[in-house]
PDB file of N, CA and C in Angstrom:
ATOM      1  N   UNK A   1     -17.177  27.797  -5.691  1.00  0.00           N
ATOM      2  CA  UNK A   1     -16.280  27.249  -6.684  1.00  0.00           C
ATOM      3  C   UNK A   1     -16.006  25.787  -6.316  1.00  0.00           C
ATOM      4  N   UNK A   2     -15.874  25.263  -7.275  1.00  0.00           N
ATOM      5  CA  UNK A   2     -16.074  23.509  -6.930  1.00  0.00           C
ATOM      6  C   UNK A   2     -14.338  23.372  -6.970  1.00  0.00           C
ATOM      7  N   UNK A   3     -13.990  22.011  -6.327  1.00  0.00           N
ATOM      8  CA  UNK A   3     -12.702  21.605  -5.800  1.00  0.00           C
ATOM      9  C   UNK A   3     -11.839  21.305  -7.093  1.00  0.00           C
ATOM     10  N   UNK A   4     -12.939  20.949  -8.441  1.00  0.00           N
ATOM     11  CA  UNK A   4     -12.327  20.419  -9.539  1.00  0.00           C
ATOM     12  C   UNK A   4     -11.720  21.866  -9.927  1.00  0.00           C
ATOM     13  N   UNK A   5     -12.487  22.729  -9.734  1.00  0.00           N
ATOM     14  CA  UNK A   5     -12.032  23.613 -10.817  1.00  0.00           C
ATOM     15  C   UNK A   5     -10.800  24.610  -9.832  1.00  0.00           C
ATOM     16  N   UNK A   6     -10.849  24.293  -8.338  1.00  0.00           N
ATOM     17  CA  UNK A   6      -9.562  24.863  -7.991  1.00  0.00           C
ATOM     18  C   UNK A   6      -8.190  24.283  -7.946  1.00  0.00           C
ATOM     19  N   UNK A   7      -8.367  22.906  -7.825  1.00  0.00           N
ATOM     20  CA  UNK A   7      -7.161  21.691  -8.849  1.00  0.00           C
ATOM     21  C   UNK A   7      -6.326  22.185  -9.765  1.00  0.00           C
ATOM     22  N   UNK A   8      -7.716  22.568 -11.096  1.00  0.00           N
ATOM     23  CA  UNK A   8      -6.902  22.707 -12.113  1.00  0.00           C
ATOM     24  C   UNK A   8      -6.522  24.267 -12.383  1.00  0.00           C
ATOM     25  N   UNK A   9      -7.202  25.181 -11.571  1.00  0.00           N
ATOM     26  CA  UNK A   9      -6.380  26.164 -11.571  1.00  0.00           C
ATOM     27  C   UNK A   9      -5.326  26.107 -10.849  1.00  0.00           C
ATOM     28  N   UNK A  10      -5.322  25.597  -9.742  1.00  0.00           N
ATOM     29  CA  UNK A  10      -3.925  25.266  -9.015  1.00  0.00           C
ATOM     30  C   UNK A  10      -2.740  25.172 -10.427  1.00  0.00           C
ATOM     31  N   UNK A  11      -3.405  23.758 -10.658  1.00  0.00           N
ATOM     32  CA  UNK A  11      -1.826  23.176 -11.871  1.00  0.00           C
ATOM     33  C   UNK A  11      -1.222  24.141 -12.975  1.00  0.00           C
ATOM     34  N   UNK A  12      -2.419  25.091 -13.731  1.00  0.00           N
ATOM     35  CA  UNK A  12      -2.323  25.687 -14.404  1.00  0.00           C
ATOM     36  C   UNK A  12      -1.328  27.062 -13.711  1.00  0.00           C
ATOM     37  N   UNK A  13      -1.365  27.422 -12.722  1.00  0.00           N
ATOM     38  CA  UNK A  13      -0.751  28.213 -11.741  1.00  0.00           C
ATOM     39  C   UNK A  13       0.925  27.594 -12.010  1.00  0.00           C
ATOM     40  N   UNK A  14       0.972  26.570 -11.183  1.00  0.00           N
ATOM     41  CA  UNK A  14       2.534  25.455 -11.190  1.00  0.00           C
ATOM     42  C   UNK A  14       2.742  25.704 -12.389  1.00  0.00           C
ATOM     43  N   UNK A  15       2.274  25.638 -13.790  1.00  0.00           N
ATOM     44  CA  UNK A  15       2.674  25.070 -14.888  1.00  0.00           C
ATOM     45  C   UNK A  15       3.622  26.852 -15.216  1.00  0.00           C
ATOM     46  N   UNK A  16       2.619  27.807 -14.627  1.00  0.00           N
ATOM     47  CA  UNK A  16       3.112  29.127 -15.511  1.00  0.00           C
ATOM     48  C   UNK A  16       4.579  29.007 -14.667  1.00  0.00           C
ATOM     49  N   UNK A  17       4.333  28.980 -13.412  1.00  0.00           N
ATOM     50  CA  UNK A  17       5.315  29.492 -12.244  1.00  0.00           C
ATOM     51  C   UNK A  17       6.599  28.904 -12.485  1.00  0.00           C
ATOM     52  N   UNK A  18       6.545  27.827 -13.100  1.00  0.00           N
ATOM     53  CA  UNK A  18       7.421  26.386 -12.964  1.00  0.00           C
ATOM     54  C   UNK A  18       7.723  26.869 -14.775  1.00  0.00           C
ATOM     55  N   UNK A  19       7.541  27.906 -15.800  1.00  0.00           N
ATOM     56  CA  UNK A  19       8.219  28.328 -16.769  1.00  0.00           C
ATOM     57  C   UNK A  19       8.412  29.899 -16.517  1.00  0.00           C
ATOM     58  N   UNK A  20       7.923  30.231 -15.845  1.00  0.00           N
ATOM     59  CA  UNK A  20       8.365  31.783 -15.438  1.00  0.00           C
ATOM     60  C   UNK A  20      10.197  32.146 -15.882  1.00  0.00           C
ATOM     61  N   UNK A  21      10.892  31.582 -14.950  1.00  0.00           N
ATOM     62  CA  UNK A  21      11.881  31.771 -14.790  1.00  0.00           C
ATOM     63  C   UNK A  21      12.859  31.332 -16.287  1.00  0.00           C
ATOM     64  N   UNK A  22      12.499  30.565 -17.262  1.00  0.00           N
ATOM     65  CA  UNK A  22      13.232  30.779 -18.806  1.00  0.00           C
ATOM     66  C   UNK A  22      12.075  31.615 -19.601  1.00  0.00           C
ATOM     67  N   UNK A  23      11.131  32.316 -19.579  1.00  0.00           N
ATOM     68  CA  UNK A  23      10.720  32.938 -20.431  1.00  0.00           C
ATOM     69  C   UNK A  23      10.448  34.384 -20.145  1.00  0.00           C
ATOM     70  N   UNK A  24      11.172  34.400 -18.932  1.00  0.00           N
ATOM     71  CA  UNK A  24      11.225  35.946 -18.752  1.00  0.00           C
ATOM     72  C   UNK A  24      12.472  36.470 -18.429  1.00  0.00           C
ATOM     73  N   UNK A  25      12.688  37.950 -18.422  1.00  0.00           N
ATOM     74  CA  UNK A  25      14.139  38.366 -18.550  1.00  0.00           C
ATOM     75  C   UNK A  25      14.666  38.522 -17.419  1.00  0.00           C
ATOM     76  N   UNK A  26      13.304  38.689 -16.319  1.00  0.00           N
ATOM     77  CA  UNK A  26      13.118  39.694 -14.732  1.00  0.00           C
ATOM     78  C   UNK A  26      13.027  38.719 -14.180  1.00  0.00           C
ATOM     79  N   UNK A  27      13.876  38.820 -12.776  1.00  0.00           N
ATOM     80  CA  UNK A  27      14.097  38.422 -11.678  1.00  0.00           C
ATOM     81  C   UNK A  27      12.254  38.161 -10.617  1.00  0.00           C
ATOM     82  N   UNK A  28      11.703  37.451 -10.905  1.00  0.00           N
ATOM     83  CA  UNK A  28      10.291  37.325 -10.279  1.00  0.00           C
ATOM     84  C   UNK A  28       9.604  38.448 -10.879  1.00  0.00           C
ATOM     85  N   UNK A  29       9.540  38.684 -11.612  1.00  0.00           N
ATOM     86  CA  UNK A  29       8.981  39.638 -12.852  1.00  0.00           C
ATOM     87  C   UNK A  29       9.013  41.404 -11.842  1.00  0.00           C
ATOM     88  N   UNK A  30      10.039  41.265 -11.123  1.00  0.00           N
ATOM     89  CA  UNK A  30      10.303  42.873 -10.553  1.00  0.00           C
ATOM     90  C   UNK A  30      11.520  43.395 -11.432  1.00  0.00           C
ATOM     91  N   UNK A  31      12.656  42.864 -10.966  1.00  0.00           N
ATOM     92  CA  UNK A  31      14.026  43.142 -11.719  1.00  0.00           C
ATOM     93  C   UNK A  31      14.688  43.139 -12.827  1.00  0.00           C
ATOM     94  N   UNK A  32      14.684  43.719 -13.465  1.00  0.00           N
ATOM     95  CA  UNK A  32      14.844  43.546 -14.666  1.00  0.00           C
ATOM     96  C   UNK A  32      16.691  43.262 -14.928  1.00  0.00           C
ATOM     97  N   UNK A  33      16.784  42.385 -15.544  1.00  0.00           N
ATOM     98  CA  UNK A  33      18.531  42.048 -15.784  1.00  0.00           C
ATOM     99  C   UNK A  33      18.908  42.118 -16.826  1.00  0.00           C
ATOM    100  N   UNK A  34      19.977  42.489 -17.157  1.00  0.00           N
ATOM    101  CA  UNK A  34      20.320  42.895 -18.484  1.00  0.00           C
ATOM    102  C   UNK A  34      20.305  40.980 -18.800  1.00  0.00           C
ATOM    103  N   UNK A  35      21.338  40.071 -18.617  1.00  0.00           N
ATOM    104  CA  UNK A  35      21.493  38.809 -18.967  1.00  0.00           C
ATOM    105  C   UNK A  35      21.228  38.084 -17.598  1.00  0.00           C
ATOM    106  N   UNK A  36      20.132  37.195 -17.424  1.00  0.00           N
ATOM    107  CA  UNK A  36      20.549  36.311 -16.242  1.00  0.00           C
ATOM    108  C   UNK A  36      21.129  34.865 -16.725  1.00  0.00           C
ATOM    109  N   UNK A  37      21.757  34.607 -15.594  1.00  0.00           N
ATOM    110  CA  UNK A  37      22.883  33.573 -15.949  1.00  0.00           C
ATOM    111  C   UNK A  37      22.062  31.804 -15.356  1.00  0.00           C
ATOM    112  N   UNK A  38      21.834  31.025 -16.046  1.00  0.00           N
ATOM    113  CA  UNK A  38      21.573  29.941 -15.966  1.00  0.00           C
ATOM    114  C   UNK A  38      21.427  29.655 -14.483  1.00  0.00           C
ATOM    115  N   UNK A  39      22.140  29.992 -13.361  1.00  0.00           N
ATOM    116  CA  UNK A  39      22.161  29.431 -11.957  1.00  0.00           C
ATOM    117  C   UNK A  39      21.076  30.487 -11.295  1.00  0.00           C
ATOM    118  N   UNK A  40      20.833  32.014 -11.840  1.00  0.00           N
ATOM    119  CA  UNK A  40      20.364  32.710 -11.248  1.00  0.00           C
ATOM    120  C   UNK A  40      18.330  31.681 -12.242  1.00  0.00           C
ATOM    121  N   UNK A  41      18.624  31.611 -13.043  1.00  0.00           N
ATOM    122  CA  UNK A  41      17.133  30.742 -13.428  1.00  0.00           C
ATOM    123  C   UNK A  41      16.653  29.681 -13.094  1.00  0.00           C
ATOM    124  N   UNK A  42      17.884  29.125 -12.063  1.00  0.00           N
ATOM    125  CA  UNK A  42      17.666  27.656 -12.027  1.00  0.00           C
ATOM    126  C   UNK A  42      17.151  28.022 -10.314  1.00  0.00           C
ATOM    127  N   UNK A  43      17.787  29.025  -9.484  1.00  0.00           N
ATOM    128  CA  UNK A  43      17.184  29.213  -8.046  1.00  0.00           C
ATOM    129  C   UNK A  43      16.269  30.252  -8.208  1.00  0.00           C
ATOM    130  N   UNK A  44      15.602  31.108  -8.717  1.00  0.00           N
ATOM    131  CA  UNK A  44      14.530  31.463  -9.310  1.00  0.00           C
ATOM    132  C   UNK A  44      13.578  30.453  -9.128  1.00  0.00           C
ATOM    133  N   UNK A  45      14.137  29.406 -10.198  1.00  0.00           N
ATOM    134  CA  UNK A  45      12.682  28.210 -10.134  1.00  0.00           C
ATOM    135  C   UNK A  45      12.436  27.411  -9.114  1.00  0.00           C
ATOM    136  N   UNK A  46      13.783  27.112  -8.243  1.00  0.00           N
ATOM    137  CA  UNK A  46      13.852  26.382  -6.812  1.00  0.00           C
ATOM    138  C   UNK A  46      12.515  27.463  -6.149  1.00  0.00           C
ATOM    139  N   UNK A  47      12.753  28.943  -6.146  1.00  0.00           N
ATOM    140  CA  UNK A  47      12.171  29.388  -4.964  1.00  0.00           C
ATOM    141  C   UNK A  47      10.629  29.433  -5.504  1.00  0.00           C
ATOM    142  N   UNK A  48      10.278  29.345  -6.766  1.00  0.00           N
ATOM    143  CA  UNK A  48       9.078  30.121  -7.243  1.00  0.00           C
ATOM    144  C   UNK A  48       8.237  28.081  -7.298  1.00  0.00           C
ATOM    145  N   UNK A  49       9.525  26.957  -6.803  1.00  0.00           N
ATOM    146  CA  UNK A  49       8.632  25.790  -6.121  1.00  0.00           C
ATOM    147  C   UNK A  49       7.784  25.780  -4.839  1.00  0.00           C
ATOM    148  N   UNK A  50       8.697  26.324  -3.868  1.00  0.00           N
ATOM    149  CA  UNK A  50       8.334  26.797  -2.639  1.00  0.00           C
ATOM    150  C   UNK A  50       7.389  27.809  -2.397  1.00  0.00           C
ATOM    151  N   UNK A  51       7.015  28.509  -3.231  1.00  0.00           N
ATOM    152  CA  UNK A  51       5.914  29.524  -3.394  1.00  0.00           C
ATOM    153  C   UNK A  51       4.818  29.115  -4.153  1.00  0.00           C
ATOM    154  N   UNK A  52       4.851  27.697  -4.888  1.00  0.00           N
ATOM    155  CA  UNK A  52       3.680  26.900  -4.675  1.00  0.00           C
ATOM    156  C   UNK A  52       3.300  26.135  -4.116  1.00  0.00           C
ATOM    157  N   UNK A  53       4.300  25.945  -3.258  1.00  0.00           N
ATOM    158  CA  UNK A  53       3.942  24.548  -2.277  1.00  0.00           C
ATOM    159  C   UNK A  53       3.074  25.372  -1.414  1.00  0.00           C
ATOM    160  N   UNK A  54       3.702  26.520  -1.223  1.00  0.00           N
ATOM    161  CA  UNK A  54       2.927  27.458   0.220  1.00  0.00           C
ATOM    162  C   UNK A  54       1.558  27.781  -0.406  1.00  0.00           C
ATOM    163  N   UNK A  55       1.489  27.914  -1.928  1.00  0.00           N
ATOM    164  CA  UNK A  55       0.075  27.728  -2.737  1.00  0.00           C
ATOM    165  C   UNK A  55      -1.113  26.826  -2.121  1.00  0.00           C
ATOM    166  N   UNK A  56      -0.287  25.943  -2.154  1.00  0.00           N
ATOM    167  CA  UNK A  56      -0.804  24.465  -2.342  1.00  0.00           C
ATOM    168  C   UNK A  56      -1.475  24.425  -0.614  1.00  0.00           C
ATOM    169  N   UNK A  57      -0.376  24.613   0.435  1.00  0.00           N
ATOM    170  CA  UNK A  57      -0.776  24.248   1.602  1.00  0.00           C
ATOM    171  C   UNK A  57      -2.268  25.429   2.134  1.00  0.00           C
ATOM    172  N   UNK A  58      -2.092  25.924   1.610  1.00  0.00           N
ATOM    173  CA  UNK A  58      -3.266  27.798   1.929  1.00  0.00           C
ATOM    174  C   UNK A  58      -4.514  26.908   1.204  1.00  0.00           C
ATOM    175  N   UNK A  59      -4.046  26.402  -0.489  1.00  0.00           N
ATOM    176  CA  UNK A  59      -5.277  25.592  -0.825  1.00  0.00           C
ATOM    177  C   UNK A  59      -6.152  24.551  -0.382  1.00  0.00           C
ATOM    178  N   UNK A  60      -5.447  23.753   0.438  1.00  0.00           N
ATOM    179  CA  UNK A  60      -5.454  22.401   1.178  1.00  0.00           C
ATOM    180  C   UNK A  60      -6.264  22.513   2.446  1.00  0.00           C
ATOM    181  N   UNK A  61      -5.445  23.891   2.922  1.00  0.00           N
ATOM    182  CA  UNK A  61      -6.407  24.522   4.611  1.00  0.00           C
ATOM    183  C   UNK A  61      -7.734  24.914   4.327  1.00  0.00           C
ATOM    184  N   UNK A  62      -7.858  25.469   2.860  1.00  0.00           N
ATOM    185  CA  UNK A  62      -9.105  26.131   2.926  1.00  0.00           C
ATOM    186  C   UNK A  62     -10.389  24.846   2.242  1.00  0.00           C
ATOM    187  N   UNK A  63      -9.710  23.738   1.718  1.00  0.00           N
ATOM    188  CA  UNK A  63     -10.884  23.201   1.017  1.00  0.00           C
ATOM    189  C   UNK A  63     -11.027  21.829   2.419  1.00  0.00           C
ATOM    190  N   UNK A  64     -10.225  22.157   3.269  1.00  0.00           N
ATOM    191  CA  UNK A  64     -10.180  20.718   4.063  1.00  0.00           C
ATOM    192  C   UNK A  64     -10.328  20.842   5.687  1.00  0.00           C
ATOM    193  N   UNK A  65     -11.217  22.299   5.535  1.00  0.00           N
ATOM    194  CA  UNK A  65     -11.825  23.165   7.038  1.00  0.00           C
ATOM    195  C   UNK A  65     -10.643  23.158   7.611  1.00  0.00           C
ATOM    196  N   UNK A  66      -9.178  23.478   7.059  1.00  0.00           N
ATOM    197  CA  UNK A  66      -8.141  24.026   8.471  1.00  0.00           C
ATOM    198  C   UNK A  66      -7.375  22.580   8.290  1.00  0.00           C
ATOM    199  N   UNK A  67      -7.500  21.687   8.031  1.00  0.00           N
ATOM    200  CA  UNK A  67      -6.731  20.309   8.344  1.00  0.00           C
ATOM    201  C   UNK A  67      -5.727  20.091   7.227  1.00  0.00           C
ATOM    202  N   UNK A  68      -4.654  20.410   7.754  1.00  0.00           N
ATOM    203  CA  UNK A  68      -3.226  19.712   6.710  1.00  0.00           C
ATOM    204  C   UNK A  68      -2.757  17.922   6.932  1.00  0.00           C
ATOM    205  N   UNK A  69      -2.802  17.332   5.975  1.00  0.00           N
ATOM    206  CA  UNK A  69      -2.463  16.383   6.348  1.00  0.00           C
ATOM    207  C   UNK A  69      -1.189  16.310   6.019  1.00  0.00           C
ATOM    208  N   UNK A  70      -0.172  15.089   7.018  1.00  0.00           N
ATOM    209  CA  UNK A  70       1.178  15.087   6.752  1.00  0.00           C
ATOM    210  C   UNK A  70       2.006  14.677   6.004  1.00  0.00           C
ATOM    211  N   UNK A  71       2.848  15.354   5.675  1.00  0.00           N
ATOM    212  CA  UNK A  71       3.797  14.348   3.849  1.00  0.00           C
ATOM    213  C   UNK A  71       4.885  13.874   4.603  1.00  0.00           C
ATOM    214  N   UNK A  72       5.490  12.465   4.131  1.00  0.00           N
ATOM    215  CA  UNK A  72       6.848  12.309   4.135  1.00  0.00           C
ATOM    216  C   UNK A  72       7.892  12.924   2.819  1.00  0.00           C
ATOM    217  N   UNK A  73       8.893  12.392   3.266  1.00  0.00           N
ATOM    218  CA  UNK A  73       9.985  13.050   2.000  1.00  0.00           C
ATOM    219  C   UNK A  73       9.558  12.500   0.576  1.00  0.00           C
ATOM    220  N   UNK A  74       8.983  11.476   0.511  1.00  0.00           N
ATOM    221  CA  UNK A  74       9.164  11.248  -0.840  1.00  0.00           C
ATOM    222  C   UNK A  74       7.595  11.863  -1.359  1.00  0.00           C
ATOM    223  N   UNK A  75       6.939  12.672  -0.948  1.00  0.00           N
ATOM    224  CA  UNK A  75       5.949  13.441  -1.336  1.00  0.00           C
ATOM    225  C   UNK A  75       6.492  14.516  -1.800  1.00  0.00           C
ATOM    226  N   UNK A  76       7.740  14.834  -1.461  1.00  0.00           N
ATOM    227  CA  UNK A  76       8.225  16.521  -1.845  1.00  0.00           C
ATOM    228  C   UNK A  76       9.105  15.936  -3.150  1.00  0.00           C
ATOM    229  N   UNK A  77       9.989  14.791  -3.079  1.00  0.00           N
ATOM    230  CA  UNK A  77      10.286  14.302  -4.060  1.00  0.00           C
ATOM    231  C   UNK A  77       9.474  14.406  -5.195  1.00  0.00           C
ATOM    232  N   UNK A  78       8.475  13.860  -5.476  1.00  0.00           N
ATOM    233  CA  UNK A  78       7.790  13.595  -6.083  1.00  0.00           C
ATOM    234  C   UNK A  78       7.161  15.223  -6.604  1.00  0.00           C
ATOM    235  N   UNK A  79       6.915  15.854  -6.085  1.00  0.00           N
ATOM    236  CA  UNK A  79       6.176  17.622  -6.332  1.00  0.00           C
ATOM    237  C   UNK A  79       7.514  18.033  -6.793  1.00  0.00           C
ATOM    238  N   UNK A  80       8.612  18.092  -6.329  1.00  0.00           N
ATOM    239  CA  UNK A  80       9.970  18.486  -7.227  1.00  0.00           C
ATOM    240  C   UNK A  80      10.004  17.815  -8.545  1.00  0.00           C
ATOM    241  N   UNK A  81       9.802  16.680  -8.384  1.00  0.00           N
ATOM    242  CA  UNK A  81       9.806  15.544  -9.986  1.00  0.00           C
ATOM    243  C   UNK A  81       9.175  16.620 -10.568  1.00  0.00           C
ATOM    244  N   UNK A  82       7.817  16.550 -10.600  1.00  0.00           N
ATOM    245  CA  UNK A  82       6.708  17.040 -11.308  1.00  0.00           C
ATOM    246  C   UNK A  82       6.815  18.794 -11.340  1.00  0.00           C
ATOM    247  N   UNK A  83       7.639  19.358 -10.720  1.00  0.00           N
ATOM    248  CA  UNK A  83       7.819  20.947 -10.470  1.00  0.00           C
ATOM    249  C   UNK A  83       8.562  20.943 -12.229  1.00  0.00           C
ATOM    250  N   UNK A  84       9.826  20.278 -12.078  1.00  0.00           N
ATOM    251  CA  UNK A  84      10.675  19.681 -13.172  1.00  0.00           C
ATOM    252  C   UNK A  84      10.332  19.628 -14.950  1.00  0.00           C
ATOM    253  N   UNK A  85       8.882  19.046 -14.518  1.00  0.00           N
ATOM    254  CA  UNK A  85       8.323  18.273 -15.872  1.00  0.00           C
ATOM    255  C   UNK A  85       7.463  19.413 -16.162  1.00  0.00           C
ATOM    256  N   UNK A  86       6.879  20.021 -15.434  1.00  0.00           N
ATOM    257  CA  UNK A  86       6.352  21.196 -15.912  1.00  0.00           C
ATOM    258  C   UNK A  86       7.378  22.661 -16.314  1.00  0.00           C
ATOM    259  N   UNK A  87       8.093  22.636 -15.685  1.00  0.00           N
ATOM    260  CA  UNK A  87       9.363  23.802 -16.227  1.00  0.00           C
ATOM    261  C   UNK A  87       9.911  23.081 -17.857  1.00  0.00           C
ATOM    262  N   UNK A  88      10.049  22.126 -18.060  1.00  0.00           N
ATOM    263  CA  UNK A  88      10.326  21.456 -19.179  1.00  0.00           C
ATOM    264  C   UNK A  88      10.026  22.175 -20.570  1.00  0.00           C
ATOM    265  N   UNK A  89       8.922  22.992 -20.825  1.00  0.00           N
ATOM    266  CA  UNK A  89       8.648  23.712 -22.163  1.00  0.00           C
ATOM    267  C   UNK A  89       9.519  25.082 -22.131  1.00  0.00           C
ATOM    268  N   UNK A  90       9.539  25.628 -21.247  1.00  0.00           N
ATOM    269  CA  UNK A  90      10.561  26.743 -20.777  1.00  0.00           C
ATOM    270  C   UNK A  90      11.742  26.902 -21.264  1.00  0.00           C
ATOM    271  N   UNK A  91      12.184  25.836 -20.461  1.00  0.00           N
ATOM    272  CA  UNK A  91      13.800  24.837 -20.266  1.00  0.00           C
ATOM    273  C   UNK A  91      14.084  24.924 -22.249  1.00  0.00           C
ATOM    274  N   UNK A  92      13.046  24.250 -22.416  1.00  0.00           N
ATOM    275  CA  UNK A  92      13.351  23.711 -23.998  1.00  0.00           C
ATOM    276  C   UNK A  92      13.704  25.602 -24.962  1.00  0.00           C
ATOM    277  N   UNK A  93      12.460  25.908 -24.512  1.00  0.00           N
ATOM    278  CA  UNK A  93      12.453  27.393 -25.433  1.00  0.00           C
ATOM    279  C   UNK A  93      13.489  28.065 -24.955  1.00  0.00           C
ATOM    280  N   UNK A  94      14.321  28.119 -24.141  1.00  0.00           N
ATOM    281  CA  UNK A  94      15.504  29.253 -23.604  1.00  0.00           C
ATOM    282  C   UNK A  94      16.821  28.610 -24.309  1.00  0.00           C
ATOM    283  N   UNK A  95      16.651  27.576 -24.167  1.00  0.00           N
ATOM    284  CA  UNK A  95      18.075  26.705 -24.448  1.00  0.00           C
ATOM    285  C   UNK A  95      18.254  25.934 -25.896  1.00  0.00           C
ATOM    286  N   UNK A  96      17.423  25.962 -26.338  1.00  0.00           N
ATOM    287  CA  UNK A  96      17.210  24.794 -27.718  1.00  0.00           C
ATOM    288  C   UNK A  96      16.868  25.782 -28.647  1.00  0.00           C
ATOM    289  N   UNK A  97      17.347  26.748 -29.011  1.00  0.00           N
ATOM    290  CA  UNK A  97      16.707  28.150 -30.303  1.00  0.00           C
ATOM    291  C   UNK A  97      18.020  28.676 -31.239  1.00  0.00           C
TER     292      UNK A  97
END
C-alpha cells in the first residue's frame, strides 16, 4: 500500500472520529445515553483526538522503519486546530437544526 493512500485514509479516519461524537447518541459507539449533554460530546471528542494522535504515531513508526520524529507544542496546537475544523460539520448538524 503506497504512503499516499495511507495519508488519506489516515484523514478520512480524523474526519469520521473528529464528527463521531455530534452524530451519534453512544458514548464511543458502546453506551448508549438516553441525552448526552454538550460537555460529555465535547470530552468524547478531546479523547477520540488522542486516539488519533496514537493513530497517527503507530502510522509514522510503521512507514518510517520504527523512527518517530519529535514535535514541539505548537505541532499539537496545530493537530488540535485542525482536530476542530474537521469536527466542524458535526458541530453544525447537532446544534444548527
Amino acid at each position: 500500500m503506497s504512503l499516499s493512500v495511507l495519508q488519506w485514509g489516515f484523514l478520512a479516519v480524523a474526519f469520521v472520529l473528529a464528527n463521531l461524537p455530534w452524530l451519534s447518541q453512544s458514548c464511543f459507539l458502546v453506551l448508549r445515553c438516553e441525552r448526552k449533554s454538550p460537555w460529555l460530546r465535547l470530552l468524547e471528542w478531546f479523547i477520540l483526538y488522542f486516539v488519533v494522535g496514537g493513530l497517527a504515531v503507530a502510522l509514522e513508526r510503521q512507514a518510517m522503519g520504527g523512527t518517530i520524529h519529535a514535535q514541539d507544542w505548537e505541532f499539537y496546537a496545530v493537530t488540535l486546530a485542525l482536530f476542530m475544523v474537521f469536527a466542524f460539520p458535526g458541530f453544525i448538524f447537532r446544534n444548527v437544526r
